[in-house]
C-alpha atoms as a PDB file:
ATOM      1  CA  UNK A   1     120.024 155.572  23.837  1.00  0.00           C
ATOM      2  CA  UNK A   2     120.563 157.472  27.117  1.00  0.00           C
ATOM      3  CA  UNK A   3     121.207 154.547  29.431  1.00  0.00           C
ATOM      4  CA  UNK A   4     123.559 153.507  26.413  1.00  0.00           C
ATOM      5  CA  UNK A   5     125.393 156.829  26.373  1.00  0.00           C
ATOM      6  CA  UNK A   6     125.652 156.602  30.285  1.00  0.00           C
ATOM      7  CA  UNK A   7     126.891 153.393  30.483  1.00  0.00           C
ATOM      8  CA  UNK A   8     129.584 154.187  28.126  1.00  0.00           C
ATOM      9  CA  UNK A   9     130.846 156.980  29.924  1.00  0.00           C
ATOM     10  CA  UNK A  10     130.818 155.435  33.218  1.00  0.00           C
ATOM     11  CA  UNK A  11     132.906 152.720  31.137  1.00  0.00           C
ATOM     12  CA  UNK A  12     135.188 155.709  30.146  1.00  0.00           C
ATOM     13  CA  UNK A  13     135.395 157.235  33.362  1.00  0.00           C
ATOM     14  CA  UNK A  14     135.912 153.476  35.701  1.00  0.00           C
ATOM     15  CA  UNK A  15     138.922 152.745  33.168  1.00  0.00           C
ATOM     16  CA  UNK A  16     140.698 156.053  34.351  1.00  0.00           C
ATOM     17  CA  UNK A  17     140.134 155.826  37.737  1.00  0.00           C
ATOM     18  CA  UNK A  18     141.718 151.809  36.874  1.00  0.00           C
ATOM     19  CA  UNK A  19     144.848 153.668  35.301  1.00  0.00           C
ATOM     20  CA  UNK A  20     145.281 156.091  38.316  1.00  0.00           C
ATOM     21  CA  UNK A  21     144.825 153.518  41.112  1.00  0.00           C
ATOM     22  CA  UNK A  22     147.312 151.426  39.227  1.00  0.00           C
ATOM     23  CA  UNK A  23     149.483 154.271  38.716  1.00  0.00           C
ATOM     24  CA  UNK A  24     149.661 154.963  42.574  1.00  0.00           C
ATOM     25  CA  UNK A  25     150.043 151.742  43.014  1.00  0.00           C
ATOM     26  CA  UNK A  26     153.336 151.279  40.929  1.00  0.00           C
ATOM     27  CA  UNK A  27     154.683 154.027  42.609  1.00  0.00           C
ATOM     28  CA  UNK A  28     154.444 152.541  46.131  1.00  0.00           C
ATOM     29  CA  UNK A  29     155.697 149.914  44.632  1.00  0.00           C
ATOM     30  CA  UNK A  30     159.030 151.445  43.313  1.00  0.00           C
ATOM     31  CA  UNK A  31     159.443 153.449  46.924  1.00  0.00           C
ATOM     32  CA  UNK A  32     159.056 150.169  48.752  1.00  0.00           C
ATOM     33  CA  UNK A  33     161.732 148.936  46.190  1.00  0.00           C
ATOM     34  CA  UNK A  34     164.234 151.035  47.689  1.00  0.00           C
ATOM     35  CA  UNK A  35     163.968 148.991  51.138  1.00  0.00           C
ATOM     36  CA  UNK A  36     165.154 145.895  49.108  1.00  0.00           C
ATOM     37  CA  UNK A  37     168.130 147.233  47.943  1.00  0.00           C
ATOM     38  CA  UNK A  38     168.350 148.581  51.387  1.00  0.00           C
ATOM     39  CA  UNK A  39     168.127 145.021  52.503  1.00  0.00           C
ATOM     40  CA  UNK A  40     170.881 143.936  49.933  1.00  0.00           C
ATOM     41  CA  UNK A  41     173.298 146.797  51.296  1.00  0.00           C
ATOM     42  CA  UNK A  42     172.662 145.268  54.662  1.00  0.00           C
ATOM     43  CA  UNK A  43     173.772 141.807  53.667  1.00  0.00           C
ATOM     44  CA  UNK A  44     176.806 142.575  51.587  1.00  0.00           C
ATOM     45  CA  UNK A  45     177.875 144.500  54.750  1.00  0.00           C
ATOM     46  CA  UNK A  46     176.797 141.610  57.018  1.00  0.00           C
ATOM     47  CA  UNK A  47     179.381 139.411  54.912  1.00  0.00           C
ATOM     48  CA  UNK A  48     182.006 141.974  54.575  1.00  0.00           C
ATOM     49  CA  UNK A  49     182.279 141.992  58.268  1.00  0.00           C
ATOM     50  CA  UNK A  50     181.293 138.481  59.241  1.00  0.00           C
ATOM     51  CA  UNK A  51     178.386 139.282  60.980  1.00  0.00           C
ATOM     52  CA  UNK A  52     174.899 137.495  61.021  1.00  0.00           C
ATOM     53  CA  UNK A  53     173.735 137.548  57.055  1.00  0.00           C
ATOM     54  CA  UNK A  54     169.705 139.042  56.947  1.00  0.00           C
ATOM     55  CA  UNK A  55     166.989 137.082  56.788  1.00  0.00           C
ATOM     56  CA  UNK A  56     167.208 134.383  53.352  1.00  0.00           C
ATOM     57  CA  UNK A  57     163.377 134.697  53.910  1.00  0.00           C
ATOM     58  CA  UNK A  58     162.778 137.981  55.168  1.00  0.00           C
ATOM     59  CA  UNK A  59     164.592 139.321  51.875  1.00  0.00           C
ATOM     60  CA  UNK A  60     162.394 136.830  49.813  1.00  0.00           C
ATOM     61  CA  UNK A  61     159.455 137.597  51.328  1.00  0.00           C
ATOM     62  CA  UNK A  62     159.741 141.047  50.704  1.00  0.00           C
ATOM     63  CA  UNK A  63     160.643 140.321  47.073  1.00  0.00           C
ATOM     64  CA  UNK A  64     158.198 138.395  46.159  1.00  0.00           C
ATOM     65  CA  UNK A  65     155.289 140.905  47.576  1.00  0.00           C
ATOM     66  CA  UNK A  66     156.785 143.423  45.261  1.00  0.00           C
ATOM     67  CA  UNK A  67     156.543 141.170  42.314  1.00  0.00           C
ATOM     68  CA  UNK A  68     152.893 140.177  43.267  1.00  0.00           C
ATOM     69  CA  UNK A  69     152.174 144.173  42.913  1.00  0.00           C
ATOM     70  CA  UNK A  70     153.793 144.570  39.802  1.00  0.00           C
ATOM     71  CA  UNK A  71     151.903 141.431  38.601  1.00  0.00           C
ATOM     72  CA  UNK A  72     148.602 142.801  39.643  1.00  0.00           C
ATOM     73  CA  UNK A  73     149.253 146.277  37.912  1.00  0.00           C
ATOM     74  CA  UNK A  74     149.723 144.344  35.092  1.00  0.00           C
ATOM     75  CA  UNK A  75     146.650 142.254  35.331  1.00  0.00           C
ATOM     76  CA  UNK A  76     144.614 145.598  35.229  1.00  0.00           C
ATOM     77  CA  UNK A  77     146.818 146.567  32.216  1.00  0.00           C
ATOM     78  CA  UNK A  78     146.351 143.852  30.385  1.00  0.00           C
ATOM     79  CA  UNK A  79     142.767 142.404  31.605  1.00  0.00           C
ATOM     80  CA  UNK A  80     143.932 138.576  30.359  1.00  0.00           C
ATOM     81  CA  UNK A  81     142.577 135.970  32.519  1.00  0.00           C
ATOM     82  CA  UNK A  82     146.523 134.303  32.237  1.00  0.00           C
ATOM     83  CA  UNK A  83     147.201 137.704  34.023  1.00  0.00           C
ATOM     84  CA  UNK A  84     145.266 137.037  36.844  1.00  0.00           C
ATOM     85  CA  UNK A  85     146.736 133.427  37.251  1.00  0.00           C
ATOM     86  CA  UNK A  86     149.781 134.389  37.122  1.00  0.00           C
ATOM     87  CA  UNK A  87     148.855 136.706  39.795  1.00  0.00           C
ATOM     88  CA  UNK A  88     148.008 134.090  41.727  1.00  0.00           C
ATOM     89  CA  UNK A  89     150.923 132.322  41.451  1.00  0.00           C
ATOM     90  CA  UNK A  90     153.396 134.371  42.875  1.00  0.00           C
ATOM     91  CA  UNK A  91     150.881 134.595  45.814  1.00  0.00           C
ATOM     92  CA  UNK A  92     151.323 131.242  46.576  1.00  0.00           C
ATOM     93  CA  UNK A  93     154.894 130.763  45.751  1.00  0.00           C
ATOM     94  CA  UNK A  94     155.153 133.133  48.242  1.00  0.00           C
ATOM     95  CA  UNK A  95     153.000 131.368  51.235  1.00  0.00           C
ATOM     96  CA  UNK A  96     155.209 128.524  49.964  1.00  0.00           C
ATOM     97  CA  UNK A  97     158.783 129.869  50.092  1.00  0.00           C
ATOM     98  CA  UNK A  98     158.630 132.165  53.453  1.00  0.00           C
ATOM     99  CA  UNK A  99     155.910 130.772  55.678  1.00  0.00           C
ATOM    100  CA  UNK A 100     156.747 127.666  57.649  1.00  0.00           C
ATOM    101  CA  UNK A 101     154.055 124.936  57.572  1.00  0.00           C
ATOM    102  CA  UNK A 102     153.948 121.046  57.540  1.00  0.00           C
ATOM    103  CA  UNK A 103     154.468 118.604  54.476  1.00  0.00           C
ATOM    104  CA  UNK A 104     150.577 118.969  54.417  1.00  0.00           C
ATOM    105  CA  UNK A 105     150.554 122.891  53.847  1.00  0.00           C
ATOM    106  CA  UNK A 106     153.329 122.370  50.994  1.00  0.00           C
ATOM    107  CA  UNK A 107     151.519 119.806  49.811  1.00  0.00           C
ATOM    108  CA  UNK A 108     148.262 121.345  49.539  1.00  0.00           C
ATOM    109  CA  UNK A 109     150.364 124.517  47.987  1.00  0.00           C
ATOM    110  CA  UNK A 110     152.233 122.004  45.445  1.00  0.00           C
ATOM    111  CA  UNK A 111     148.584 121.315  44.514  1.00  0.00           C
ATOM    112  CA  UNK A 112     147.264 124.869  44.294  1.00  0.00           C
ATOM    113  CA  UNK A 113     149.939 125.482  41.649  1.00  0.00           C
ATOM    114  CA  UNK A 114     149.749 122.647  39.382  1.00  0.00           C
ATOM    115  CA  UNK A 115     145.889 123.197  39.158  1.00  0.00           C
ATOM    116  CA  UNK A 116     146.547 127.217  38.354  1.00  0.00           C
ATOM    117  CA  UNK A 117     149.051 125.547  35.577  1.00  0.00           C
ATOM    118  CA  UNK A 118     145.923 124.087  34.397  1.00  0.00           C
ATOM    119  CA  UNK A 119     143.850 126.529  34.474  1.00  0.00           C
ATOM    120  CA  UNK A 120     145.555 129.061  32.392  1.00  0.00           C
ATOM    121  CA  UNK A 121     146.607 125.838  30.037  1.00  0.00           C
ATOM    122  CA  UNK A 122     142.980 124.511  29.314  1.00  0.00           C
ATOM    123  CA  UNK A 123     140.527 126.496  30.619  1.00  0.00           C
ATOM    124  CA  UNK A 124     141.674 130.593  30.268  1.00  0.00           C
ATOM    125  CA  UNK A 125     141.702 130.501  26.712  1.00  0.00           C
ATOM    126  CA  UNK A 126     142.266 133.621  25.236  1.00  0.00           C
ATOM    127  CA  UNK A 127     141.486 132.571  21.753  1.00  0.00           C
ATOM    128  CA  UNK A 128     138.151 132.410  20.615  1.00  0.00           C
ATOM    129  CA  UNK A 129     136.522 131.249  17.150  1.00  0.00           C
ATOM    130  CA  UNK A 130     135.220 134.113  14.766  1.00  0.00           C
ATOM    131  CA  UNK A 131     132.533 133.780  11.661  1.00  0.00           C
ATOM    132  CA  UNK A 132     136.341 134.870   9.606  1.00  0.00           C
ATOM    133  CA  UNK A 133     139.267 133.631  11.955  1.00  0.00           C
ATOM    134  CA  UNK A 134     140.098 133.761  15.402  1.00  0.00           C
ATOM    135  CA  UNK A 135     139.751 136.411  17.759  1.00  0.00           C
ATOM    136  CA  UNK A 136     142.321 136.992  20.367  1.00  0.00           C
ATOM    137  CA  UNK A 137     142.859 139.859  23.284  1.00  0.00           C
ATOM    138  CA  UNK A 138     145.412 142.550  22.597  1.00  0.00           C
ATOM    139  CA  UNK A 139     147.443 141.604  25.477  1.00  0.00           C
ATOM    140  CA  UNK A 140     148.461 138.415  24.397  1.00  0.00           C
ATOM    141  CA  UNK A 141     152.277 138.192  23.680  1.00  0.00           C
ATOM    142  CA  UNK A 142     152.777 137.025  19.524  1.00  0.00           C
ATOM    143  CA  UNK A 143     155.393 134.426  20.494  1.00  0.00           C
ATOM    144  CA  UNK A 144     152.703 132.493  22.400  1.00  0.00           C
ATOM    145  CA  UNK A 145     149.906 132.759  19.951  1.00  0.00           C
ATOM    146  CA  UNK A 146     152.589 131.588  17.196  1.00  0.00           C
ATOM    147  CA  UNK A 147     153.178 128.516  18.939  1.00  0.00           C
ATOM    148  CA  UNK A 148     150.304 127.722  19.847  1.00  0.00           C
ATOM    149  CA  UNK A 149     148.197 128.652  16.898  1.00  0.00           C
ATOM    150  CA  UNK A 150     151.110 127.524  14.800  1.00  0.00           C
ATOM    151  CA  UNK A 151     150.882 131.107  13.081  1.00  0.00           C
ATOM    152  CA  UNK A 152     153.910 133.112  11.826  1.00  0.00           C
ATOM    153  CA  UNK A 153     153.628 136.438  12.871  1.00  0.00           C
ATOM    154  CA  UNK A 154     156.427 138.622  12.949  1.00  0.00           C
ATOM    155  CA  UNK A 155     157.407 140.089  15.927  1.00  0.00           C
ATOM    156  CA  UNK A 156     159.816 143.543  14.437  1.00  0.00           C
ATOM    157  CA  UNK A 157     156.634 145.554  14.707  1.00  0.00           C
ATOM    158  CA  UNK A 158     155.664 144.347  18.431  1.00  0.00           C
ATOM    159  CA  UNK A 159     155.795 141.643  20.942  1.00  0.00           C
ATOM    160  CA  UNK A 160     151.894 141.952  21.641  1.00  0.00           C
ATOM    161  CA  UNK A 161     149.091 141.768  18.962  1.00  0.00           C
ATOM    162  CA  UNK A 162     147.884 144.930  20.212  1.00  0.00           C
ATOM    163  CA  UNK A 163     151.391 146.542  19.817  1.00  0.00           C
ATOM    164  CA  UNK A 164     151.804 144.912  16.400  1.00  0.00           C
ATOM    165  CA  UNK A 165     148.798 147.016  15.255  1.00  0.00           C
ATOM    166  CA  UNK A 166     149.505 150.136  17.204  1.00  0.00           C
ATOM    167  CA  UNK A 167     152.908 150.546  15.853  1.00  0.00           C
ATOM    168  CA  UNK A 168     151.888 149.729  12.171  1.00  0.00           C
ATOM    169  CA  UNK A 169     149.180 152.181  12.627  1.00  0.00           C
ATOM    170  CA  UNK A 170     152.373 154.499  13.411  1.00  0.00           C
ATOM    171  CA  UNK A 171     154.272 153.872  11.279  1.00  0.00           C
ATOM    172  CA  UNK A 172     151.907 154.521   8.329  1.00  0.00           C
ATOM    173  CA  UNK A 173     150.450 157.435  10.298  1.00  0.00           C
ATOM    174  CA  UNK A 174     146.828 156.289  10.835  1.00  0.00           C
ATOM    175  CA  UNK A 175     144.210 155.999  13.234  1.00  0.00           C
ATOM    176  CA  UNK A 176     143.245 153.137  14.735  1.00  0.00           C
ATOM    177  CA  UNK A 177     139.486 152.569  15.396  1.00  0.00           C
ATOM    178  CA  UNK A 178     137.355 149.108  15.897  1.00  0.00           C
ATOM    179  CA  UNK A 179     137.740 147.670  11.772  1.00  0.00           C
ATOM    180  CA  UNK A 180     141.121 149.012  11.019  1.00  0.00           C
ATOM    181  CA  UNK A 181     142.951 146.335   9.181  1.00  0.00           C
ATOM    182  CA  UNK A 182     146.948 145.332   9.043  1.00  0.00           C
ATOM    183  CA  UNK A 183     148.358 142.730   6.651  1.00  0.00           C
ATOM    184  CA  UNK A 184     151.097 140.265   7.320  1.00  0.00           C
ATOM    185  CA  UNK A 185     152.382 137.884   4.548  1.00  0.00           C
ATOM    186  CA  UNK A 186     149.041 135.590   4.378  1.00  0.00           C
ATOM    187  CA  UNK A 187     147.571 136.851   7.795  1.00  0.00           C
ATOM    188  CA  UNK A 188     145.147 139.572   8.332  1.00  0.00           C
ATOM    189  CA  UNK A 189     145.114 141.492  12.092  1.00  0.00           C
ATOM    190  CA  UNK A 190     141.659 143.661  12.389  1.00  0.00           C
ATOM    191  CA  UNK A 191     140.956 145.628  15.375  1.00  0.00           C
ATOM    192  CA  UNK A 192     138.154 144.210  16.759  1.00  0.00           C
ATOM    193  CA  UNK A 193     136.535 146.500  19.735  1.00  0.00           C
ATOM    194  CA  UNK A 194     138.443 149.179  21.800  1.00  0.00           C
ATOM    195  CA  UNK A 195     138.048 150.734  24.788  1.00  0.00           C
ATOM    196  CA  UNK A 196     139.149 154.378  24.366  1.00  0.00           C
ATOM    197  CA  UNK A 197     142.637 154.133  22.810  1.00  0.00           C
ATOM    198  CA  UNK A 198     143.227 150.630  24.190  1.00  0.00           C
ATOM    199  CA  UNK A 199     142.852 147.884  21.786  1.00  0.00           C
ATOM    200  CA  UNK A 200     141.115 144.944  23.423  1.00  0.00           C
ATOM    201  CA  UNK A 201     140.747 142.434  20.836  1.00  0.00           C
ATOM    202  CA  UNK A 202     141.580 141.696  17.302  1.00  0.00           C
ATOM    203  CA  UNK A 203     140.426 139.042  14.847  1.00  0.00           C
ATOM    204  CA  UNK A 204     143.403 136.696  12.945  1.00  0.00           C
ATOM    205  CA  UNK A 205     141.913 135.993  10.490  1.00  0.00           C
ATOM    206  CA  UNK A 206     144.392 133.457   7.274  1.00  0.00           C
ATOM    207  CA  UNK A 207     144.277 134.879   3.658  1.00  0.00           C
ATOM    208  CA  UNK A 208     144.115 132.771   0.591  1.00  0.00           C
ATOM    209  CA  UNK A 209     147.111 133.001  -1.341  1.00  0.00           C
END
């Protein structure tokens, strides 16, 4: 029981320390913003007086490593392994856009990306089967599991499965705690584990009509 109750709190206490770093993170991210719209001053000036236009690949580099950082704060957010791909991604559409390497380098980076493609595709599933329905992380946006699952879940209440359940929970002024349940036409959402406040997976699970 003790090294249960310990390793719940250090749970408790690493997913704070998670929300500050990513917290400090996002804000260097939003000072270092300011030097891109610096940089986009600098070129309409550039043009308005005819003078030598910045960079095309300076600006994009610069960018881009802003929307890696945003990607990775959302990666911690969400904790989805199509998160981390698309991570990943941006990191080397990056090395592909501003560094200057032979047809063998793009090639090789042409590569990287089609297998991440993959990856999130085939082998990242987020969807896993339950003894009742399917069991999904909280995370994952409801236009992509309706497609894919060829559910029917509305989307007025949320545009994550998490969100769908938080805001119904709102709305009807309860509390949401691992076996809380939310109804939707002829589909069933039930909170599944938490950690804290944050929902982390639910169970879809179809109702007989």
């Amino acid at each position: 029981m003790l090294k249960q109750r310990l390793r719940g709190k250090v749970s408790i206490i690493s997913s704070y320390v998670e929300i500050y770093i990513s917290l400090i993170i996002l804000v260097g991210i939003v000072i270092l913003s300011i030097g891109l719209v610096q940089d986009l001053f600098q070129m309409v000036q550039s043009f308005c007086n005819g003078a030598t236009l910045l960079s095309t690949e300076d600006f994009l580099n610069h960018a881009l490593q802003l929307i890696i950082g945003v990607e990775f704060i959302k990666m911690l957010a969400k904790h989805t392994p199509g998160s981390a791909v698309d991570v990943l991604l941006f990191a080397v559409a990056r090395k592909l856009v501003t560094n200057h390497g032979s047809m063998l380098d793009v090639l090789i980076g042409v590569l990287a990306i089609a297998i991440l493609f993959a990856v999130r595709k085939y082998l990242s599933s987020y969807t896993y089967k339950s003894s009742k329905g399917i069991l999904v992380n909280g995370g994952v946006s409801v236009m992509d599991i309706n497609s894919k699952m060829g559910l029917n879940i509305p989307t007025d209440l949320g545009h994550t499965v998490a969100g769908i359940v938080a805001n119904y929970a709102e709305q009807h002024e309860e509390r949401v705690k691992p076996g809380y349940e939310v109804e939707l036409s002829n589909l069933k959402l039930v909170v599944y584990s938490m950690d804290e406040d944050l929902i982390k997976q639910v169970e879809i699970i179809k109702m007989n009509n």
